[in-house]
C-alpha atoms as a PDB file:
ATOM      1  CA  UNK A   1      -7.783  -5.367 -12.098  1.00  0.00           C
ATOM      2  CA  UNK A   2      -9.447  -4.871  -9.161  1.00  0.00           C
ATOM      3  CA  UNK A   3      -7.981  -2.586  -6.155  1.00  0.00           C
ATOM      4  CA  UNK A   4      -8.148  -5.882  -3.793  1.00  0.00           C
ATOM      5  CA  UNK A   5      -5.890  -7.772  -5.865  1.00  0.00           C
ATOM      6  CA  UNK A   6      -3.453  -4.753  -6.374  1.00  0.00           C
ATOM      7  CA  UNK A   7      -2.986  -4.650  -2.622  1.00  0.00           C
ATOM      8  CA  UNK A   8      -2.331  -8.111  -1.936  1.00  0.00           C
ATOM      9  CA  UNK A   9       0.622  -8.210  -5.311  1.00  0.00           C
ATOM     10  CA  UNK A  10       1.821  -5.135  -3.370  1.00  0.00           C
ATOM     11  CA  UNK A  11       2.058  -6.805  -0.211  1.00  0.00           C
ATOM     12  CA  UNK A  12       3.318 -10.381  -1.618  1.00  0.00           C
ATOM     13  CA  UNK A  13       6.014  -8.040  -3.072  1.00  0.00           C
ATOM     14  CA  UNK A  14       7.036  -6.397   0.501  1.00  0.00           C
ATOM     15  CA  UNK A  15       7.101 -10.050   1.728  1.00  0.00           C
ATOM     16  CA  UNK A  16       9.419 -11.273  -0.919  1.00  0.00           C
ATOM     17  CA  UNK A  17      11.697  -8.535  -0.558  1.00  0.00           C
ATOM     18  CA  UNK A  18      11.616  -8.788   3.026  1.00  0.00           C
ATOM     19  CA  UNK A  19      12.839 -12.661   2.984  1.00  0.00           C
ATOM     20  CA  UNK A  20      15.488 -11.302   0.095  1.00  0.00           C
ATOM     21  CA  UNK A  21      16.823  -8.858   2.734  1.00  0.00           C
ATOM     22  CA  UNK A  22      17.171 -11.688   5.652  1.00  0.00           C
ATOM     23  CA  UNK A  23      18.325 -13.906   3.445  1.00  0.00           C
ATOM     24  CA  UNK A  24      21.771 -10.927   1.960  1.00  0.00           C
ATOM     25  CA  UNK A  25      21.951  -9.911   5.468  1.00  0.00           C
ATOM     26  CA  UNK A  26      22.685 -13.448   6.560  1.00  0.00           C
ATOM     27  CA  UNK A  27      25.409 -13.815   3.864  1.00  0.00           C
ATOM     28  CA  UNK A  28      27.135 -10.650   5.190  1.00  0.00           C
ATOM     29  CA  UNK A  29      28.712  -7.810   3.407  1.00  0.00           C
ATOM     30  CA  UNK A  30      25.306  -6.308   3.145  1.00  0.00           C
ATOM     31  CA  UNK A  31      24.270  -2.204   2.778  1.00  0.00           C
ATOM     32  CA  UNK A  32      23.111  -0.713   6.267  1.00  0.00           C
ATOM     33  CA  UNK A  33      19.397  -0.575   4.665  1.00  0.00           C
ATOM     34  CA  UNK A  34      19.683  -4.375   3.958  1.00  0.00           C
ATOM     35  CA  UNK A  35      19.834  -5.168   7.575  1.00  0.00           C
ATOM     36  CA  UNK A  36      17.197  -2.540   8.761  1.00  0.00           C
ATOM     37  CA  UNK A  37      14.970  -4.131   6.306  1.00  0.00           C
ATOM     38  CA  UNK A  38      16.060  -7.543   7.763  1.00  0.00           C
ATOM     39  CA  UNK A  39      15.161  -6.932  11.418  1.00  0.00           C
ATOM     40  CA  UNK A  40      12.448  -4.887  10.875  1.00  0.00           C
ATOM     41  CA  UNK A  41      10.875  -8.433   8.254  1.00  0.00           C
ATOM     42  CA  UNK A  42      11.975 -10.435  11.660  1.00  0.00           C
ATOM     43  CA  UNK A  43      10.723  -8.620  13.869  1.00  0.00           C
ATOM     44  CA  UNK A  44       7.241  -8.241  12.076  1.00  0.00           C
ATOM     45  CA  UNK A  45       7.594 -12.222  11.601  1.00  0.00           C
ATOM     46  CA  UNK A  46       8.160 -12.596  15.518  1.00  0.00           C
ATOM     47  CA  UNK A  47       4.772 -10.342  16.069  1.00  0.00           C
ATOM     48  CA  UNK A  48       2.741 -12.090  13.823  1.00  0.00           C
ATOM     49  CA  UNK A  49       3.689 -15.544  14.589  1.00  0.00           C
ATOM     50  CA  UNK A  50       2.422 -14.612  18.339  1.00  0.00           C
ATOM     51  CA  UNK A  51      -0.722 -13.174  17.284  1.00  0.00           C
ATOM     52  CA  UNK A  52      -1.440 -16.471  15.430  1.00  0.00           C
ATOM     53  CA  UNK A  53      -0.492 -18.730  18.119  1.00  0.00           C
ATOM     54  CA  UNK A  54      -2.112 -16.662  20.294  1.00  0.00           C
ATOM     55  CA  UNK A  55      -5.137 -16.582  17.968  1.00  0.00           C
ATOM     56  CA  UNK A  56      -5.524 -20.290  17.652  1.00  0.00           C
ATOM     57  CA  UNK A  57      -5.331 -21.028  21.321  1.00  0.00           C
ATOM     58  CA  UNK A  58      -8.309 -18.616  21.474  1.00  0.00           C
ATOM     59  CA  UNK A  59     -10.112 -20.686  18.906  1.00  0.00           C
ATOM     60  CA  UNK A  60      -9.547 -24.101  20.114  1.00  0.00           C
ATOM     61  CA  UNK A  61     -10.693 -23.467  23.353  1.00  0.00           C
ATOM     62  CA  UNK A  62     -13.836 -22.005  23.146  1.00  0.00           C
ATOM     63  CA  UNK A  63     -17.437 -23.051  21.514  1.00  0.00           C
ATOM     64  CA  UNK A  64     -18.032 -26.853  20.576  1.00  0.00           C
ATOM     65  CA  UNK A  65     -17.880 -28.578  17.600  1.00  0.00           C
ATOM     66  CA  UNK A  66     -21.246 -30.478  16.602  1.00  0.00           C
END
């Protein structure tokens, strides 16, 4: 397997356990760590979710499309 790949299963994995964490912290009843995992997927969620709006706004309004 290639080192590429490796990273991105390792990072689809963070993601996934990231949503797991919002999604038992939501429920309630959940360990400390559960919810420091939770805010801390949110709050990466919030930052890139800006950067992409903020990147397509970039985009759209500059060159031409011919």
């Amino acid at each position: 397997m290639s080192v590429i790949v490796l990273v991105l299963v390792g990072v689809l994995l963070l993601v996934v356990g990231g949503c797991v964490c919002v999604v038992w912290a939501s429920r309630g009843g959940s360990p400390r760590w559960v919810r420091v995992v939770s805010s801390v997927t949110l709050g990466l969620a919030e930052v890139v979710g800006t950067l992409a709006r903020s990147s397509g706004k970039s985009r759209s309004g500059s060159g031409s499309d011919d």
